[in-house]
Protein backbone atom coordinates (compact mmCIF):
# COMPACT_ATOMS: atom_id res chain seq x y z
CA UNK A 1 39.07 -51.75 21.41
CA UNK A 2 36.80 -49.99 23.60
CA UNK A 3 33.19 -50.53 23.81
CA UNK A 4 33.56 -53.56 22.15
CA UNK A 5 35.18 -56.03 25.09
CA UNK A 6 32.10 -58.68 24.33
CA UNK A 7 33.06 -59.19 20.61
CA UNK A 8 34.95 -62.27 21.97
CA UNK A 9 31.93 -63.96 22.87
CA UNK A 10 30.28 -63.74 19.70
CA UNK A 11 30.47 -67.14 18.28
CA UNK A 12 29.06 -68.63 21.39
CA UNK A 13 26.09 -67.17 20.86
CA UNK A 14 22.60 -68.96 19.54
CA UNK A 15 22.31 -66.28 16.68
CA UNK A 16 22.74 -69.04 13.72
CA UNK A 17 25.98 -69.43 12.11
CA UNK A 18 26.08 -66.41 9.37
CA UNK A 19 25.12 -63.68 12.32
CA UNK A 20 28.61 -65.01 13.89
CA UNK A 21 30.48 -65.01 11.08
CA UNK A 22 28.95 -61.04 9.83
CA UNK A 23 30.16 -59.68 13.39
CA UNK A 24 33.27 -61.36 14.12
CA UNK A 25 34.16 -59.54 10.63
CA UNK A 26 32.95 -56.48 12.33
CA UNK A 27 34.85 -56.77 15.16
CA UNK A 28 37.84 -57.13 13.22
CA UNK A 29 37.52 -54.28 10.70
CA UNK A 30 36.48 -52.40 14.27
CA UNK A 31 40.12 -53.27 15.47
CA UNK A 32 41.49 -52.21 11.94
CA UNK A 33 39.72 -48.92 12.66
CA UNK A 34 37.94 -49.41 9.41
CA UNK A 35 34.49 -47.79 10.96
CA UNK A 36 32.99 -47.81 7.82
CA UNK A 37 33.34 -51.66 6.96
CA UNK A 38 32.32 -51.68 10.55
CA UNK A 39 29.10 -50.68 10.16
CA UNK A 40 28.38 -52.20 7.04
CA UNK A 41 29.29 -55.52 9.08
CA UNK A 42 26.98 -55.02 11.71
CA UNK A 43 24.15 -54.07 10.25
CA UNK A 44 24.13 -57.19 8.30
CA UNK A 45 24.52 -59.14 11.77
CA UNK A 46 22.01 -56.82 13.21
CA UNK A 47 19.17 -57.61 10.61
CA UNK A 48 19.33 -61.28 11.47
CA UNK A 49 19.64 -60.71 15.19
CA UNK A 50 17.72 -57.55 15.64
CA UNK A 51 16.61 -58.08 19.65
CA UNK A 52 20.04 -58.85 20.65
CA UNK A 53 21.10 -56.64 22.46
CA UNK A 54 25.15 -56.56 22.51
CA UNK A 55 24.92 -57.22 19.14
CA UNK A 56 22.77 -53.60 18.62
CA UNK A 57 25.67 -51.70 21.43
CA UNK A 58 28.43 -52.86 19.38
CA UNK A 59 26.67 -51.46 16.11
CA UNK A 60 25.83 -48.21 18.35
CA UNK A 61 29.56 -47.98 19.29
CA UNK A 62 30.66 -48.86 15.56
CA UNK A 63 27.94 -46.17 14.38
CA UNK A 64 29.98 -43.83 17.15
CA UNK A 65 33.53 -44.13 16.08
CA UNK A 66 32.47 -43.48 12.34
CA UNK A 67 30.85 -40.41 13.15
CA UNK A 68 33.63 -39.04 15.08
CA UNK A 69 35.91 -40.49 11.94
CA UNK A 70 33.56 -38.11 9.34
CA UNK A 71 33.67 -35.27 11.63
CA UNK A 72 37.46 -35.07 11.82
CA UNK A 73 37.15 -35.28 8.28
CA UNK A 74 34.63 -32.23 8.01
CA UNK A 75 31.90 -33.97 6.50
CA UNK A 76 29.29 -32.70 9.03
CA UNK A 77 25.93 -33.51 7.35
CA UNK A 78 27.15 -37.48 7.67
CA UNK A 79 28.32 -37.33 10.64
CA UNK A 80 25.49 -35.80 12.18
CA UNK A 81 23.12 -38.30 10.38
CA UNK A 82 25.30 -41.49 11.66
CA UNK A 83 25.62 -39.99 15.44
CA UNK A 84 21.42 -40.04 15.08
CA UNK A 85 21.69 -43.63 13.61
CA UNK A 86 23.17 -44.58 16.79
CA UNK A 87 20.72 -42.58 19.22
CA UNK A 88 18.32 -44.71 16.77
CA UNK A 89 20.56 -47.83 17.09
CA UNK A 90 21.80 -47.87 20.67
CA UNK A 91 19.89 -45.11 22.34
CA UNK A 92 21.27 -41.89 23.94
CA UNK A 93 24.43 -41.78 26.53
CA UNK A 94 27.11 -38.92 27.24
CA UNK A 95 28.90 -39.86 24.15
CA UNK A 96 26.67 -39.36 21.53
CA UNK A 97 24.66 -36.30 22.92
CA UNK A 98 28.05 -34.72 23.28
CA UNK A 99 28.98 -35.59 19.74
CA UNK A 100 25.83 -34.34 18.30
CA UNK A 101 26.24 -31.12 19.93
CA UNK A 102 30.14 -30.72 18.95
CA UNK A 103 29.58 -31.33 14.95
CA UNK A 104 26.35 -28.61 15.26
CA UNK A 105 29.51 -26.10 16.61
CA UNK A 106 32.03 -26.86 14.16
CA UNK A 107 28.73 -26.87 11.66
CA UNK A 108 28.67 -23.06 12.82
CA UNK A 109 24.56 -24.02 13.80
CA UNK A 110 25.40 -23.14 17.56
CA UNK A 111 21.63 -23.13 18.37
CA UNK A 112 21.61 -26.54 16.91
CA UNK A 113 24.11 -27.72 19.62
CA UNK A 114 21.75 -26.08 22.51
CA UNK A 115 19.15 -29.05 23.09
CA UNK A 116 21.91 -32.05 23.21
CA UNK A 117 23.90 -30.12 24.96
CA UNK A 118 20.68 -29.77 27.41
CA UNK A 119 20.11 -33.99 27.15
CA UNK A 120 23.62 -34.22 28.17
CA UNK A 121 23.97 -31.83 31.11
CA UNK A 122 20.71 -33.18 32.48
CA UNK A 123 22.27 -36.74 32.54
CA UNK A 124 25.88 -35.74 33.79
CA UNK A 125 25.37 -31.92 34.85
CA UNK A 126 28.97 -31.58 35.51
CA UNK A 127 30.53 -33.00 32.51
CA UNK A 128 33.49 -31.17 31.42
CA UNK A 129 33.31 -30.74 27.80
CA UNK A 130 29.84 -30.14 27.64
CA UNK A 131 30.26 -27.54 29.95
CA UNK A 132 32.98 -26.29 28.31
CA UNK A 133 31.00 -26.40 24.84
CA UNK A 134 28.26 -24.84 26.18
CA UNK A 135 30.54 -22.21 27.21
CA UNK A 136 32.04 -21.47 24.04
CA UNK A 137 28.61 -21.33 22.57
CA UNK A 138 27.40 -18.42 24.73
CA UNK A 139 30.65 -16.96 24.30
CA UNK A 140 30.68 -17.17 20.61
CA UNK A 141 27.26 -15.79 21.11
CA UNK A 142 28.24 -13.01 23.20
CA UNK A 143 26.73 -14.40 25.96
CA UNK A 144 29.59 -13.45 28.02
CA UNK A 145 28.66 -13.72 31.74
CA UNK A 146 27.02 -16.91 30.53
CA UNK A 147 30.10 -18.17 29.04
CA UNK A 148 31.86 -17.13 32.05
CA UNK A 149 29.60 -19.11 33.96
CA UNK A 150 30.18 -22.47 32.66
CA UNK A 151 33.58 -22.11 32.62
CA UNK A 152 34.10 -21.33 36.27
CA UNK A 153 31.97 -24.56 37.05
CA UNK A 154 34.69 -26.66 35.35
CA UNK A 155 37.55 -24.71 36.00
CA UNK A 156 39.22 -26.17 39.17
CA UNK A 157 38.29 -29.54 38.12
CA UNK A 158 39.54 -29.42 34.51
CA UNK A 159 42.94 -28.03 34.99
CA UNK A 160 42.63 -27.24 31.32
CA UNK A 161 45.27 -24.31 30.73
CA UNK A 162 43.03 -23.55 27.64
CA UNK A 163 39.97 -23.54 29.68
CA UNK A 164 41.68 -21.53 32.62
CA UNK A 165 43.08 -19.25 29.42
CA UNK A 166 39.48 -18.48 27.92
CA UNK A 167 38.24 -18.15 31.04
CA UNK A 168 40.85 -15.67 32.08
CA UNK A 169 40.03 -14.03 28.35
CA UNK A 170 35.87 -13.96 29.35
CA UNK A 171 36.23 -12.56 32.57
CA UNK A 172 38.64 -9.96 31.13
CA UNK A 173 36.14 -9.30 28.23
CA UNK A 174 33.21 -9.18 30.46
CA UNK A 175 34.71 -6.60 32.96
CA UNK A 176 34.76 -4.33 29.67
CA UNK A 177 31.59 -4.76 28.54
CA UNK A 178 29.77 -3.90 31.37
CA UNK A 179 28.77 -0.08 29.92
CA UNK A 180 28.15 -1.45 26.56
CA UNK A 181 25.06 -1.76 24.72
CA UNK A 182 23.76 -3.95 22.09
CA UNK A 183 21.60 -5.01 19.29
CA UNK A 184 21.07 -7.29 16.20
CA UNK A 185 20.94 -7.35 12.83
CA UNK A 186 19.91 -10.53 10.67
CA UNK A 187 23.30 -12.35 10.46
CA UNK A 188 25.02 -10.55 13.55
CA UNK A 189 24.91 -9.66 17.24
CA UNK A 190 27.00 -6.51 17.69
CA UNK A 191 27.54 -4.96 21.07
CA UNK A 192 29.03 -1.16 21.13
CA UNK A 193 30.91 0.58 24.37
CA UNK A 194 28.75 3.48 25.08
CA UNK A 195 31.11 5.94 24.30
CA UNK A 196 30.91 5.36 20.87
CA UNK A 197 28.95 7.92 19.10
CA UNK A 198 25.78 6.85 16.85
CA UNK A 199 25.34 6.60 13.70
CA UNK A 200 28.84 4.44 13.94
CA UNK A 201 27.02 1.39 15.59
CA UNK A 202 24.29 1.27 12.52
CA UNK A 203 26.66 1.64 9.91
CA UNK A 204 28.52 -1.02 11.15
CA UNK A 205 25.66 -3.52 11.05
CA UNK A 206 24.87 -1.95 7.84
CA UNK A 207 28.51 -2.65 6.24
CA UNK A 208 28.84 -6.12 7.56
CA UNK A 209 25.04 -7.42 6.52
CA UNK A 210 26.39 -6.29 2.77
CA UNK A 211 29.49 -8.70 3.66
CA UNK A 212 27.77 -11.24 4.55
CA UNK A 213 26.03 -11.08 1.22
CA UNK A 214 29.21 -10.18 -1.32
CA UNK A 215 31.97 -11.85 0.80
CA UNK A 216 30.06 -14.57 1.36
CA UNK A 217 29.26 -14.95 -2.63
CA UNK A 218 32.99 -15.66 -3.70
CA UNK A 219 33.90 -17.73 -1.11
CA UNK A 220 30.31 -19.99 -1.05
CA UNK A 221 29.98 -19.58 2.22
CA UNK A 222 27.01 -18.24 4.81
CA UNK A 223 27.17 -18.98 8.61
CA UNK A 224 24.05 -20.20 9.69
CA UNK A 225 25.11 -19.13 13.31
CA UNK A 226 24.95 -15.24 14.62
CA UNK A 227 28.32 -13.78 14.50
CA UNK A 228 29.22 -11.86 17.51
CA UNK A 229 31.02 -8.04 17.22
CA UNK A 230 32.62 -6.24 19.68
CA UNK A 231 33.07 -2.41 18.62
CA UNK A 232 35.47 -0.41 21.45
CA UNK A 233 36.98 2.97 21.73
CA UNK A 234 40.56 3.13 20.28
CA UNK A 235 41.75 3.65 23.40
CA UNK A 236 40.07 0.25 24.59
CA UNK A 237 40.89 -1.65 21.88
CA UNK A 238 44.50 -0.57 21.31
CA UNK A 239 44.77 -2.03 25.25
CA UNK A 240 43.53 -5.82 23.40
CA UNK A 241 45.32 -5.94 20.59
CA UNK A 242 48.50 -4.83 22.34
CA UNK A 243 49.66 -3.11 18.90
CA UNK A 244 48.66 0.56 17.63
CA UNK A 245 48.39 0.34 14.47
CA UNK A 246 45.28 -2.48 14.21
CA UNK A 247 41.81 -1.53 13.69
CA UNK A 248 39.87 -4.51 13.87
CA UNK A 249 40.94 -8.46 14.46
CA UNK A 250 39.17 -11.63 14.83
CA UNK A 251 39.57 -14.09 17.51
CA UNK A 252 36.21 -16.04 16.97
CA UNK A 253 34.61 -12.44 17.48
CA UNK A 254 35.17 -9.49 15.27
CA UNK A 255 36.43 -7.04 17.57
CA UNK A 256 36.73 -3.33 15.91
CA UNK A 257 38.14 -0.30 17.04
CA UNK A 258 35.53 2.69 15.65
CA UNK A 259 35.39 4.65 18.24
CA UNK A 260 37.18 8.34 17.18
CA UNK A 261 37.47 7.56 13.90
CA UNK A 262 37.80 10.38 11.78
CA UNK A 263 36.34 10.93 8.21
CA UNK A 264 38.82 9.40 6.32
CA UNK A 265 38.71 6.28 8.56
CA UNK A 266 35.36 6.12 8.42
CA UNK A 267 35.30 5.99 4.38
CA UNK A 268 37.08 3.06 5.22
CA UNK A 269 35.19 1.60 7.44
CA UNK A 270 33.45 -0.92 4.94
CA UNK A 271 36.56 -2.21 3.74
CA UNK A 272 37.75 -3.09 7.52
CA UNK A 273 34.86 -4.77 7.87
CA UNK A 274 34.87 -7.01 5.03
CA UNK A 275 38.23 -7.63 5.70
CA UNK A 276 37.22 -8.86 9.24
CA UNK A 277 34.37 -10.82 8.38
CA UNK A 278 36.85 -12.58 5.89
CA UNK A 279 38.61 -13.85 8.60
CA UNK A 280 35.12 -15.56 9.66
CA UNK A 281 34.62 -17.30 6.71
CA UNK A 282 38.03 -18.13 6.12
CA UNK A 283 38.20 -19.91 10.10
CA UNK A 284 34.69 -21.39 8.60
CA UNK A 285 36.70 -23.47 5.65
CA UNK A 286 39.39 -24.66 8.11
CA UNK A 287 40.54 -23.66 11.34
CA UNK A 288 44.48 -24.75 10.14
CA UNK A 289 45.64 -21.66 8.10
CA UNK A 290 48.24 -19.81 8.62
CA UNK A 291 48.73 -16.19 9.41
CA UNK A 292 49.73 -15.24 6.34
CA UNK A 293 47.18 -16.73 4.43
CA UNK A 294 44.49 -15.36 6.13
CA UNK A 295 45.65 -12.18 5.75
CA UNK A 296 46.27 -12.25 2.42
CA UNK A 297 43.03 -13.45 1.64
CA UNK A 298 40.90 -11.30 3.80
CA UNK A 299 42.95 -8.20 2.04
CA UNK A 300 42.52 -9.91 -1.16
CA UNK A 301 38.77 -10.05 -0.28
CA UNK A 302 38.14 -6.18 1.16
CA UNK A 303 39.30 -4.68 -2.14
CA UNK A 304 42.31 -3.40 -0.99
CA UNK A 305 44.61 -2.20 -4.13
CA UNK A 306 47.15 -4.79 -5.28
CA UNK A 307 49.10 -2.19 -7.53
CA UNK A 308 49.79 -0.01 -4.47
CA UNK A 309 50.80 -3.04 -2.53
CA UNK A 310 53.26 -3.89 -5.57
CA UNK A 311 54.31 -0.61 -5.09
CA UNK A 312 55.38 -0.74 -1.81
CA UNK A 313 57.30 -3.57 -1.87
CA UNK A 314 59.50 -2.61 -4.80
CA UNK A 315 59.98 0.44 -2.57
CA UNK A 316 61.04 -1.76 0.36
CA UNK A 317 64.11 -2.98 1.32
CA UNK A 318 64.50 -6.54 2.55
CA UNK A 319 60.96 -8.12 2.29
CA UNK A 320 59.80 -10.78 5.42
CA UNK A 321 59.89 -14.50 4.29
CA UNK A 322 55.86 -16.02 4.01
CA UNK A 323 57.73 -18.73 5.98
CA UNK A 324 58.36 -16.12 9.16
CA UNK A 325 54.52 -14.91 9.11
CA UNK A 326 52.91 -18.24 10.51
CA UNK A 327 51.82 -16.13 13.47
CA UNK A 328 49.08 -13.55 14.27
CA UNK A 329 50.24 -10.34 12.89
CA UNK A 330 49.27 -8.71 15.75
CA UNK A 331 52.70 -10.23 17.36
CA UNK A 332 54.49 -8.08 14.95
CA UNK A 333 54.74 -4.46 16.81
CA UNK A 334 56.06 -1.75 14.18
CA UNK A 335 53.63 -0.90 11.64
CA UNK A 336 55.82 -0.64 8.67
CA UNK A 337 56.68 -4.00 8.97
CA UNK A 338 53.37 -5.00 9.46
CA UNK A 339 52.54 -3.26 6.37
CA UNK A 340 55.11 -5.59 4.23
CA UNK A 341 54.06 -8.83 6.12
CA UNK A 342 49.82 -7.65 4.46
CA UNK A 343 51.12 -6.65 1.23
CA UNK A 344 53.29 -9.43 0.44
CA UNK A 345 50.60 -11.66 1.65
CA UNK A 346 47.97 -10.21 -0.79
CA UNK A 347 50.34 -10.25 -4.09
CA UNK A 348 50.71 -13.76 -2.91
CA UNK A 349 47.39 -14.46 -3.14
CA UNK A 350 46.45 -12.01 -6.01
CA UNK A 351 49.16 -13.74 -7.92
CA UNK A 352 47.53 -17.30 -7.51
CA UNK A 353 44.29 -16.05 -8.28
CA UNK A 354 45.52 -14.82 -11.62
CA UNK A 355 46.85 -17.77 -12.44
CA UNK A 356 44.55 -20.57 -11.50
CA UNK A 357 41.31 -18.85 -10.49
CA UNK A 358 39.27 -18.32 -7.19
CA UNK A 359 38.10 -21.56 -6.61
CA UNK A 360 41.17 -22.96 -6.05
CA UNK A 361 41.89 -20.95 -3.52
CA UNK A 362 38.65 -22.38 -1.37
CA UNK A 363 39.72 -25.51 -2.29
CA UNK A 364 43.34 -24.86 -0.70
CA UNK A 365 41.37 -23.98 2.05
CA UNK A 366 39.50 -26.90 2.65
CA UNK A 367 42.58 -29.27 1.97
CA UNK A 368 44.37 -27.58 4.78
CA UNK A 369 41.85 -29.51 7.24
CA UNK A 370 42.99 -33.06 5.65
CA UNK A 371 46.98 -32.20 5.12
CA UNK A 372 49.67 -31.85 7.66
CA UNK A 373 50.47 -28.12 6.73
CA UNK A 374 49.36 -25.38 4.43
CA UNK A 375 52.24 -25.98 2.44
CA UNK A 376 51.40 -29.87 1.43
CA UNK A 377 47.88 -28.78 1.00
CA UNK A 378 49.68 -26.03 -1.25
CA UNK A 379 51.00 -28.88 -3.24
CA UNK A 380 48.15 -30.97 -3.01
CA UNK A 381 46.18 -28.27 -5.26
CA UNK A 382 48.47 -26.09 -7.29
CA UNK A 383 51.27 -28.78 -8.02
CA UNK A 384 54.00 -26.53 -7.31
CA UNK A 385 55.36 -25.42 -3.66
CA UNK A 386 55.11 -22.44 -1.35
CA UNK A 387 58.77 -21.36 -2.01
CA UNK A 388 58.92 -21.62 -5.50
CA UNK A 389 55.80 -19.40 -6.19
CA UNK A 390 56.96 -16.79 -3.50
CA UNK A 391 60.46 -17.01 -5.46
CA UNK A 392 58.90 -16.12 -8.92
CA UNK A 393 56.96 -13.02 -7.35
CA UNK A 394 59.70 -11.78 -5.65
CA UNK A 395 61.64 -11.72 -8.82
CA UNK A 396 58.70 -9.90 -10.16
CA UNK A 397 58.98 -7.24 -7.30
CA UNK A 398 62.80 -6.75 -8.26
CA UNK A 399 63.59 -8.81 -5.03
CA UNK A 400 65.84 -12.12 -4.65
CA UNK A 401 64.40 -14.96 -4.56
């Protein structure tokens, strides 16, 4: 295995008998990609050789591969605390500074991320994902010409096609925003195209600082990052979202279309925006969910009226399949249909809530990062399947199975 090509020489080593034996066992739990045992291993070789120094890389390098392990496993607080074992351990390299900024992103504390990612680019200022993290980060951040920045140093060089993609997606973005404006409010950085009128731009900040708070309270979760929002003319953001009937979507920004909105629209304007910042908290439990259930949950979450949605359905003809609506819903063009594809999608959700409460649906959520699909972590929680549950409420709508 890599980083540990010296194990070999271990027992020729004047470290006493019982040092050999604790890190040959290392090196083969190591192999076995048993991190853990790993560690534990080495550590007990390490105490009675503590100034050796290939024993101490091959802990640092053990420490390394088990914090990458807990990360994949989204169990950021150890990871982060093993990565610094090994700074401790082995000292700091490319490696770990990169690894210690990447679990501060997916730990949403983006500012966290800043000074590794600092370390790192001072020590290899052209390395590609760090440059590419660092990127994200002042995208994220709205930082766009920043972001755009980054990306362009790595771009030739990377021949990423989903670098050259959000690159292409920046530069597209930060053509746009050159007349906007912006400002912040505790939890958010929200930047509004000049054309639209105040007081939309406060009320906006206003709305989502109250989702942060009630959105945030049933699903247990509050960034510790500053969300970005985009708000755009109608015009503008009908042109993004390539659909006409969308007011707002999420894409790791919450991107809104305000602008013209007429009274109505604008009594509804709090419900769009919990339903958008649902989508960040939702991304925040696992970045593996599927269309539908996202949407179904942020409806489920902005209040929207399950009876009407029942409603609707039994009105409908043929309903779409939850199977079919694995995709953004923006990729579905007529607005009737899209309609269905929300409804069905929240008396989906509404119907497991009734039956076995809220927190099961956050821990759905957080199984989809461990299972292969949403529909084994589906199993994995509620002991039934996908298709059976959407059979028994379609035979409550009226509808076959």
């Amino acid at each position: 295995m890599r980083g540990l090509l010296l194990l070999s020489c271990l027992s020729a080593l004047a470290w006493g008998q019982t040092a050999s034996e604790w890190a040959a066992r290392g090196r083969s739990a190591y192999e076995a990609e048993d991190y853990g045992e790993a560690v534990f291993l080495f550590r007990k070789a390490h105490r009675l050789a503590p100034d050796h120094k290939l024993l101490r890389t091959n802990l640092a390098t053990s420490l390394l591969a088990l914090a990458r392990q807990q990360l994949d496993a989204f169990d950021f607080r150890a990871a982060r605390l093993t990565a610094l074992e090994a700074v401790e351990v082995g000292g700091e390299n490319a490696p770990l500074l990169y690894l210690l900024a990447l679990i501060s992103v997916k730990a949403s504390e983006d500012e966290r991320a800043r000074p590794w990612l600092n370390k790192l680019l001072e020590l290899e200022p052209l390395h590609l994902r760090g440059l590419e993290l660092l990127g994200y980060i002042e995208y994220r951040g709205n930082r766009t010409a920043a972001a755009v920045d980054a990306w362009r140093r790595i771009a030739e060089e990377s021949r990423s096609e989903k670098l050259l993609r959000l690159l292409r997606k920046a530069e597209k973005d930060l053509a746009i925003e050159q007349g906007f404006h912006g400002w912040e409010t505790t939890h958010f950085n929200i930047r509004s195209d000049d054309a639209v009128a105040d007081p939309l731009p406060k009320l906006v900040g206003d709305a989502l600082e109250d989702a942060y708070t009630s959105v945030g309270y049933r699903l247990g979760v509050y960034p510790e990052r500053t969300i970005s929002v985009l708000i755009y003319t109608s015009e503008t953001f009908e042109e993004l979202a390539n659909v006409d009937w969308a007011r707002g979507m999420y894409d790791g920004k919450i991107r809104l279309a305000v602008g013209g909105l007429d009274e109505e629209q604008r009594n509804d304007l709090a419900a769009l925006l919990r339903h958008e910042y649902a989508h960040v908290l939702i991304h925040e439990l696992s970045a593996r969910v599927p269309a539908w259930v996202h949407e179904g949950l942020a409806t489920w979450l902005d209040g929207s009226s399950v009876v009407a949605a029942q409603e609707r359905l039994r009105a409908a003809g043929e309903l779409p399949r939850l199977a079919a609506l694995g995709r953004s819903f923006t990729n579905i063009k007529s607005a009737r249909q899209a309609r269905l594809a929300y409804d069905l999608s929240l008396c989906f959700v509404e119907r497991l809530s009734d039956s076995w409460g809220e927190v099961r649906l956050v821990d759905w959520l957080r199984a989809m990062n461990q299972a292969d699909d949403a529909e084994a972590a589906f199993e994995e929680i509620f002991a039934t399947s996908v298709a059976d549950e959407e059979g028994k409420l379609r035979k409550e709508l009226g509808k076959e199975p």
